[in-house]
N, C-alpha and C. Protein backbone atom coordinates (compact mmCIF):
# COMPACT_ATOMS: atom_id res chain seq x y z
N UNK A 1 105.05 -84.68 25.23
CA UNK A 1 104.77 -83.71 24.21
C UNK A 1 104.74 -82.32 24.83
N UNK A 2 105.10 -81.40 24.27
CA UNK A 2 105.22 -79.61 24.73
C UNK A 2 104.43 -78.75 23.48
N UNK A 3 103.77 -77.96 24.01
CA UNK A 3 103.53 -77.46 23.22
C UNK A 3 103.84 -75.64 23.65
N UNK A 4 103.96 -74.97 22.09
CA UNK A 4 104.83 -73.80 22.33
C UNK A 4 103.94 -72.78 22.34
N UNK A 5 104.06 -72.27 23.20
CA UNK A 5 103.52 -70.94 23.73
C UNK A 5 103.60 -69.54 23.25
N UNK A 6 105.03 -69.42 22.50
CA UNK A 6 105.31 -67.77 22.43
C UNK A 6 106.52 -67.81 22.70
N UNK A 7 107.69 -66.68 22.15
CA UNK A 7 108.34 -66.64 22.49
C UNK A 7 108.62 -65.23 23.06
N UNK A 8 109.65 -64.59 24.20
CA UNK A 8 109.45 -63.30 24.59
C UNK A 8 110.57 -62.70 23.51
N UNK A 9 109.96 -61.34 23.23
CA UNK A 9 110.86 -60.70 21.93
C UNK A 9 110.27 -59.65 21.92
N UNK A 10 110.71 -58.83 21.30
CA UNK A 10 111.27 -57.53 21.04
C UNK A 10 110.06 -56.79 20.45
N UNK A 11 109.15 -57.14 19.24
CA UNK A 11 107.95 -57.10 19.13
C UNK A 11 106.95 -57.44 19.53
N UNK A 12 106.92 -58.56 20.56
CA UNK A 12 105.70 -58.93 20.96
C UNK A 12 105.20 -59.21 20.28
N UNK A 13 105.23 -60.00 19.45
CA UNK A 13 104.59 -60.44 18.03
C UNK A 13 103.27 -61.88 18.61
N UNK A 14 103.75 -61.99 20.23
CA UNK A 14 102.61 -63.32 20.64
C UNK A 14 102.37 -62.37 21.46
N UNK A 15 102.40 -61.16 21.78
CA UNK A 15 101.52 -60.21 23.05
C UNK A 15 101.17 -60.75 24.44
N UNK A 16 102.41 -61.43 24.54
CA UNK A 16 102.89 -62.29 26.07
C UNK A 16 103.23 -61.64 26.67
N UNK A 17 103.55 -59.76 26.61
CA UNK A 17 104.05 -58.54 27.76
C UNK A 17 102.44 -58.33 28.23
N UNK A 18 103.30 -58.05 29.54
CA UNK A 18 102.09 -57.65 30.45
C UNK A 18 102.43 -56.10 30.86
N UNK A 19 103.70 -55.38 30.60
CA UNK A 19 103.78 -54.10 30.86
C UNK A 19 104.49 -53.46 30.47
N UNK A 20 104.87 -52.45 30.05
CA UNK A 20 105.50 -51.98 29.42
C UNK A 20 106.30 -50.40 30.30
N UNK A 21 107.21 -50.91 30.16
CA UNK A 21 108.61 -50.11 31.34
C UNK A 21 108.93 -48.76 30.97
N UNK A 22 108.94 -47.92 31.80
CA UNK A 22 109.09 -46.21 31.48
C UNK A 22 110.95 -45.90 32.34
N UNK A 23 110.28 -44.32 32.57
CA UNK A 23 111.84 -44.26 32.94
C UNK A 23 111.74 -44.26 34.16
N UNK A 24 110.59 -44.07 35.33
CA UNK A 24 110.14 -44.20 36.09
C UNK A 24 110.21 -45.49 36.70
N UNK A 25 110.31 -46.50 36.24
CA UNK A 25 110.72 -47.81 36.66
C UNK A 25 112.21 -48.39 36.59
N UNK A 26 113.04 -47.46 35.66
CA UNK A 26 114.36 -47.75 35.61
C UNK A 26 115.32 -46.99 34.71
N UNK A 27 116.07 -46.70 34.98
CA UNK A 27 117.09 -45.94 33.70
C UNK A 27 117.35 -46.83 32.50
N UNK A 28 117.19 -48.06 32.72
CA UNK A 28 117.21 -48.86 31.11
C UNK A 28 116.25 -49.50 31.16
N UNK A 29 114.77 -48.88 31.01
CA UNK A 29 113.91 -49.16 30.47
C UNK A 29 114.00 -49.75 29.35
N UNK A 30 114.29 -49.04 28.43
CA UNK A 30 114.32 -49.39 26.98
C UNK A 30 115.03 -51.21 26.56
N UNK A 31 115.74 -51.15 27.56
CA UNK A 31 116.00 -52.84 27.72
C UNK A 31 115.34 -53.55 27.98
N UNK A 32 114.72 -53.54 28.91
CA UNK A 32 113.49 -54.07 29.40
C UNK A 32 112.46 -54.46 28.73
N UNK A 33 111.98 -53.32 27.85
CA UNK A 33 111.19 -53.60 26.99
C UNK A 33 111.51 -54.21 25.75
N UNK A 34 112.26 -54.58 25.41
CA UNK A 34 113.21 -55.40 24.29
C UNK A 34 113.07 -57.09 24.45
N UNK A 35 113.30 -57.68 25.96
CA UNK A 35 112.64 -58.77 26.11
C UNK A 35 112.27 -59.65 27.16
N UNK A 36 111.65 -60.21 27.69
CA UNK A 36 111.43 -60.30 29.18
C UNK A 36 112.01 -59.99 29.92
N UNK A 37 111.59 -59.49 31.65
CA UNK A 37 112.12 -59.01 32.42
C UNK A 37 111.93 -59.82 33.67
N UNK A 38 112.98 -59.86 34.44
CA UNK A 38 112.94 -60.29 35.84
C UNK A 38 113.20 -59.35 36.72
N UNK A 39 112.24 -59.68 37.84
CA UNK A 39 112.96 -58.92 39.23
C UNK A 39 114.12 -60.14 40.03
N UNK A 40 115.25 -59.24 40.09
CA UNK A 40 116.18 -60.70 41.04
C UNK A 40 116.88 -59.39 42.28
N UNK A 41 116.33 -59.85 43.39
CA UNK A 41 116.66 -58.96 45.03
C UNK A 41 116.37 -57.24 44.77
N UNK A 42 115.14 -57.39 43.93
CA UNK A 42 114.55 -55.93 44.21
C UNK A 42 115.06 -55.30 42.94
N UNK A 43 115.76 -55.86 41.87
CA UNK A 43 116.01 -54.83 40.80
C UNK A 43 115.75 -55.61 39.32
N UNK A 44 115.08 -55.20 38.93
CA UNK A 44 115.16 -55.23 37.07
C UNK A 44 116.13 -56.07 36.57
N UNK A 45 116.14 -56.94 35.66
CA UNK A 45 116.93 -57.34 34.55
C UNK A 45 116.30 -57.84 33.39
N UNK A 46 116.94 -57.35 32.35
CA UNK A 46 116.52 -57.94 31.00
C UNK A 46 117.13 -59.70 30.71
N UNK A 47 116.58 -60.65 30.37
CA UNK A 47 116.68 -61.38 29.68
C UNK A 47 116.65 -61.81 28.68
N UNK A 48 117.65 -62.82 28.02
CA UNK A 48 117.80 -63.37 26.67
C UNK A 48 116.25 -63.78 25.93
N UNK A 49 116.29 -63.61 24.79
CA UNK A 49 114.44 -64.24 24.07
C UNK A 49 114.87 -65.62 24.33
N UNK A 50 113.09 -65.87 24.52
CA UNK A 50 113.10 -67.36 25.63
C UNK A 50 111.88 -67.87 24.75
N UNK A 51 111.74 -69.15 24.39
CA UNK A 51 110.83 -69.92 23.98
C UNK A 51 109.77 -70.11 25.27
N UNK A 52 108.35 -69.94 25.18
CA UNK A 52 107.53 -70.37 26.54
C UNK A 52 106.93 -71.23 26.00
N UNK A 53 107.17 -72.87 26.34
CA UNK A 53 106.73 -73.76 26.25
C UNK A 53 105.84 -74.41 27.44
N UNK A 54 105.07 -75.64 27.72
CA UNK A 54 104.22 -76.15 28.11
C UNK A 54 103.87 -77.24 27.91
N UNK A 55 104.27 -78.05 28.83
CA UNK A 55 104.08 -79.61 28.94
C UNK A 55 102.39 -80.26 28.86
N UNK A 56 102.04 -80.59 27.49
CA UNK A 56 100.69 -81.52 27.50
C UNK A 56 100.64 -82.97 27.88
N UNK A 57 101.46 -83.75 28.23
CA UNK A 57 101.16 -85.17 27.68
C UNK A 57 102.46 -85.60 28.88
């Protein structure tokens, strides 16, 4: 059984962001903040909206 967590998106509508990206952190901020972000070898990327699920059972 899984149970669902949130998904990452654009509103934050489950308030699963933990920060919120300026220009100071990157020239496409504004992507960033649209929907989860990874660091991959020291730089920023935006990712696709992602279901965060969680294995109970």
């Amino acid at each position: 059984m899984i149970e669902i967590l949130g998904i990452t998106d654009r509103g934050n509508e489950w308030n699963l962001k933990t920060k919120e990206y300026t220009i100071k952190d990157t020239p496409k901020y504004a992507d960033l903040n649209r929907r989860g972000a990874i660091i991959l070898d020291g730089e920023l990327y935006s990712t696709y909206a992602r279901l965060l699920i969680k294995r109970i059972s």
